[in-house]
N, C-alpha and C. Protein backbone atom coordinates (compact mmCIF):
# COMPACT_ATOMS: atom_id res chain seq x y z
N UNK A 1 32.17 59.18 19.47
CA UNK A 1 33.51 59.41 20.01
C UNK A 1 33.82 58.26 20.97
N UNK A 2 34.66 57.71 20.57
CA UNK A 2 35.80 56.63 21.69
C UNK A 2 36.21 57.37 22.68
N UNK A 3 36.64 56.66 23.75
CA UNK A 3 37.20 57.08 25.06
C UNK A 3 38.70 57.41 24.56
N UNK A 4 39.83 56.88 23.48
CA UNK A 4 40.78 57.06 23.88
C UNK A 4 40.71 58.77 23.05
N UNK A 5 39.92 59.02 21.80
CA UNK A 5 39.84 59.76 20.99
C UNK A 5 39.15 60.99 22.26
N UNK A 6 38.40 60.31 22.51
CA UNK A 6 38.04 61.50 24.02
C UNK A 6 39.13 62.23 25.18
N UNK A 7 39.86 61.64 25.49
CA UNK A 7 40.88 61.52 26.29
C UNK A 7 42.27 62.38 25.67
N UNK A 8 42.64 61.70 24.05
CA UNK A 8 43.07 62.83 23.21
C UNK A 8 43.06 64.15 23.18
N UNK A 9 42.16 64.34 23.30
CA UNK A 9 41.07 65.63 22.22
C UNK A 9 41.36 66.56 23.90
N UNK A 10 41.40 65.50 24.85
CA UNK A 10 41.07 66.59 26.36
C UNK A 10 42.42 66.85 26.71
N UNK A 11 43.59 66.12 26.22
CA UNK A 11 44.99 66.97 26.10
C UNK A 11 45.68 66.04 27.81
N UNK A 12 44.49 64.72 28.21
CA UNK A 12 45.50 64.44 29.38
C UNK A 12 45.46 63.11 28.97
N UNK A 13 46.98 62.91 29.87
CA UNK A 13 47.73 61.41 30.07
C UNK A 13 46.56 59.99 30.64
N UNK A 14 46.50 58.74 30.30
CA UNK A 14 45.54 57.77 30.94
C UNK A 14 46.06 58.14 31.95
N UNK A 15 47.01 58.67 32.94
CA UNK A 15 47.37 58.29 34.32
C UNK A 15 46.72 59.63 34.81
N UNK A 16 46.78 60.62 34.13
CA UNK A 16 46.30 61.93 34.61
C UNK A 16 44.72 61.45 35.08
N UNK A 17 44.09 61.14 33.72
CA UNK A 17 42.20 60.50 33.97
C UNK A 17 42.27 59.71 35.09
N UNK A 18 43.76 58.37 35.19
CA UNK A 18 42.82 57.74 36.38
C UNK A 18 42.87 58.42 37.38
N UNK A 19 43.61 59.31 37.82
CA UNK A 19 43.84 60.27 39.03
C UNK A 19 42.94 60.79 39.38
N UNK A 20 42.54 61.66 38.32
CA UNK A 20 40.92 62.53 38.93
C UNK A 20 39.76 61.46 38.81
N UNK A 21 39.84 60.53 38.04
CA UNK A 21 38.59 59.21 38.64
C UNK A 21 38.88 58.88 39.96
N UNK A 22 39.83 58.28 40.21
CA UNK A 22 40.49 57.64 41.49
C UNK A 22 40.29 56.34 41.02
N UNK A 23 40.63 55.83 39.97
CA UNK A 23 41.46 54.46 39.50
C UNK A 23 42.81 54.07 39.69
N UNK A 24 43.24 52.94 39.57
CA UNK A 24 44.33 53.14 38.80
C UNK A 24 44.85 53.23 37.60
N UNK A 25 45.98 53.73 36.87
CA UNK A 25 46.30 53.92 35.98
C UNK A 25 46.09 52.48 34.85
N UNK A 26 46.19 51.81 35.41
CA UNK A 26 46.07 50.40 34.75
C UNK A 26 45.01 49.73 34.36
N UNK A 27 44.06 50.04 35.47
CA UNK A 27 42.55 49.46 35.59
C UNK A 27 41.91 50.82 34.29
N UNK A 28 42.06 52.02 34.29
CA UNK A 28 41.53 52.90 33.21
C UNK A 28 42.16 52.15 31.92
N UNK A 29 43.52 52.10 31.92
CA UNK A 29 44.09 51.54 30.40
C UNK A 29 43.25 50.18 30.05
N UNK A 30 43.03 49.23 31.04
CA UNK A 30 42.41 48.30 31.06
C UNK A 30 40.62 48.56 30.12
N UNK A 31 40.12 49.63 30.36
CA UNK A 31 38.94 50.08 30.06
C UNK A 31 38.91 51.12 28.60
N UNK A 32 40.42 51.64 28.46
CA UNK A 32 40.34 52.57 26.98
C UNK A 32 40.85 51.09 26.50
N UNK A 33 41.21 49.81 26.36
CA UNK A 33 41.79 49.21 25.81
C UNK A 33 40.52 47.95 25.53
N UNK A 34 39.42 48.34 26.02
CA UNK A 34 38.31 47.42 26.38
C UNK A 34 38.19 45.92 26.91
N UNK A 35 39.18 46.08 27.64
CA UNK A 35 39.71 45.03 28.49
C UNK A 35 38.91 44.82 29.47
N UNK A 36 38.48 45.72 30.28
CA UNK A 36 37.56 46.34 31.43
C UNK A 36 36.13 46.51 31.20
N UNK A 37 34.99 46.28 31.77
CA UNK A 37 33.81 47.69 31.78
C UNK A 37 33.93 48.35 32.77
N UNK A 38 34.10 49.78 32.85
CA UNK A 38 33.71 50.36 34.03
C UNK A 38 32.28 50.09 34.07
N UNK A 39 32.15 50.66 35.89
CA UNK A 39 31.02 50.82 36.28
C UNK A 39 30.12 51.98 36.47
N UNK A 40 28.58 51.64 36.19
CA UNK A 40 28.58 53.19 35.57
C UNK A 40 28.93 54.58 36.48
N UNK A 41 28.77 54.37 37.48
CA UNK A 41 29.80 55.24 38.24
C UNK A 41 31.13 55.55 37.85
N UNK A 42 31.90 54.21 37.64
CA UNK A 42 33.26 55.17 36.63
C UNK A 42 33.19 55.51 35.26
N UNK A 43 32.05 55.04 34.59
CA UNK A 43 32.16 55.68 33.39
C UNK A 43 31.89 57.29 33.59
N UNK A 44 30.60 57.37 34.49
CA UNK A 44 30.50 58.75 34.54
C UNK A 44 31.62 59.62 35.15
N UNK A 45 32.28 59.22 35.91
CA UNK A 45 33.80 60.23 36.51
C UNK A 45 34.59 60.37 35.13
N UNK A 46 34.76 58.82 34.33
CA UNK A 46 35.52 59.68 33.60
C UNK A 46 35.19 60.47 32.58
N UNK A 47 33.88 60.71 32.10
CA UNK A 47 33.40 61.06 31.13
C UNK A 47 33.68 62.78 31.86
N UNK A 48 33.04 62.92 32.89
CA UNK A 48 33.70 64.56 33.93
C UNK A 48 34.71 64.81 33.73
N UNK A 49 35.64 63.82 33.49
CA UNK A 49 37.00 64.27 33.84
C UNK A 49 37.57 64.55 32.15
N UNK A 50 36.77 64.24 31.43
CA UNK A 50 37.13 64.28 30.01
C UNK A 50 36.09 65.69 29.38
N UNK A 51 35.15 65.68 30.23
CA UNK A 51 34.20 66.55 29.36
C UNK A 51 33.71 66.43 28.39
N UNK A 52 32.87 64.99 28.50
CA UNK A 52 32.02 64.74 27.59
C UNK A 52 30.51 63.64 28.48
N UNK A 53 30.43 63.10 27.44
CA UNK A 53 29.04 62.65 27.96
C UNK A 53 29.18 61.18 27.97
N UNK A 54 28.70 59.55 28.65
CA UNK A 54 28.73 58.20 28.87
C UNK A 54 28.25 58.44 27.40
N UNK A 55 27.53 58.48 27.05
CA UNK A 55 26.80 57.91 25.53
C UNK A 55 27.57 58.47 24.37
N UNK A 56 28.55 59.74 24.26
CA UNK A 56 29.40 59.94 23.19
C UNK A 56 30.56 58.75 23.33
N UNK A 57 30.88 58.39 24.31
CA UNK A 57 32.03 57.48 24.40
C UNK A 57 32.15 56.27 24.66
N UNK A 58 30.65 55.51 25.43
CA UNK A 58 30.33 54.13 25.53
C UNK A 58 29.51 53.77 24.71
N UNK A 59 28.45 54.97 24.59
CA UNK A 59 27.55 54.47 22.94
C UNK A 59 27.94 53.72 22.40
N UNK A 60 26.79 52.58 21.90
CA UNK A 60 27.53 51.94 20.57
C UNK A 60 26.02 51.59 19.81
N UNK A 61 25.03 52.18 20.37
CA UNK A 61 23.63 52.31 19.06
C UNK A 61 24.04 54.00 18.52
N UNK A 62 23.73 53.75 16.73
CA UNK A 62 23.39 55.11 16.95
C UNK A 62 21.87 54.94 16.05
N UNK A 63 21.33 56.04 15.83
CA UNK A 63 19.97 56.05 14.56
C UNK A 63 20.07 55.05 14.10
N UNK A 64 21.07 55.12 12.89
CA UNK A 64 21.29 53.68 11.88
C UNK A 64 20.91 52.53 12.64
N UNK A 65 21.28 52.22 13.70
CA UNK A 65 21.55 50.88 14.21
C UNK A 65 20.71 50.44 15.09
N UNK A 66 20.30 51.60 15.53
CA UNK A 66 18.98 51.04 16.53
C UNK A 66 17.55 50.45 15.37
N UNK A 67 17.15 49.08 15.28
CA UNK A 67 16.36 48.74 14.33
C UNK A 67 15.27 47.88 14.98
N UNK A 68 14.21 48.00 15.11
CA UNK A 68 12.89 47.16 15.52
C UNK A 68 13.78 45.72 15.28
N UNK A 69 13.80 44.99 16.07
CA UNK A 69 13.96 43.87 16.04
C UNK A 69 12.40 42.86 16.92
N UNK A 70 12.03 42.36 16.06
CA UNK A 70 10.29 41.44 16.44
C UNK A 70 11.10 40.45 17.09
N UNK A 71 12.03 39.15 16.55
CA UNK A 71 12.26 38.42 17.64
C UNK A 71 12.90 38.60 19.06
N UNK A 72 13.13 39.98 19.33
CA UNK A 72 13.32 40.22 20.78
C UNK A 72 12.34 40.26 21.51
N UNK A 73 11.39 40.44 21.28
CA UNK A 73 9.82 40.33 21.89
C UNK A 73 9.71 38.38 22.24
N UNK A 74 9.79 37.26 21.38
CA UNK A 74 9.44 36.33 21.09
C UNK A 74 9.69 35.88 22.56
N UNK A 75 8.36 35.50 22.93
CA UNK A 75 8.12 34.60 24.13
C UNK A 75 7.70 35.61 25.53
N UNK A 76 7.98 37.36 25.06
CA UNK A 76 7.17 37.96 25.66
C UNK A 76 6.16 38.69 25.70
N UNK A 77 5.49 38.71 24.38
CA UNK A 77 3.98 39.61 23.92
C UNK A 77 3.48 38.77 24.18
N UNK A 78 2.22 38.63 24.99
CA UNK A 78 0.60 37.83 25.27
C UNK A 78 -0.55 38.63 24.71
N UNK A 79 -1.05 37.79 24.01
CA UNK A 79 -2.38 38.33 23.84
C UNK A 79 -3.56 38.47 25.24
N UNK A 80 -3.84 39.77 25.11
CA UNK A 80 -4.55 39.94 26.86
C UNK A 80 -6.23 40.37 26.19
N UNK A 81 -6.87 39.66 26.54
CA UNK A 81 -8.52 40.02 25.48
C UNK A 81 -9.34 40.64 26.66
């Protein structure tokens, strides 16, 4: 779930969310528009204020996508004998 599809679904206005975050209306549009990152402090207000969870709506691994990747390691596994 997306933030704006979140926000939808919760039946309020971006200006209503930034209100109970204590944003402004602009700086939230700024962030459903991914213009912005909140911080995780505001992600979590607004995720409260939406009734849902940071990871349904900032997520962006899911199962599928999370995949062993070996060259992310490269240059930090040592062999320790």
């Amino acid at each position: 779930m997306k933030l704006r599809a979140a926000r939808e679904q919760s039946g309020k206005t971006q200006a209503q969310v930034a209100k109970e975050v204590g944003i402004s209306a602009a700086q939230y549009q700024n962030i459903e528009y991914d213009k912005s990152t909140p911080s995780v402090r505001t992600a979590i207000r607004i995720t409260r204020a939406l009734n849902t969870t940071v990871e349904e709506v900032f997520g962006t691994a899911t199962p599928q996508t999370q995949r062993f990747n070996p060259r992310a390691l490269e240059g930090r596994v040592t062999n320790r004998e």
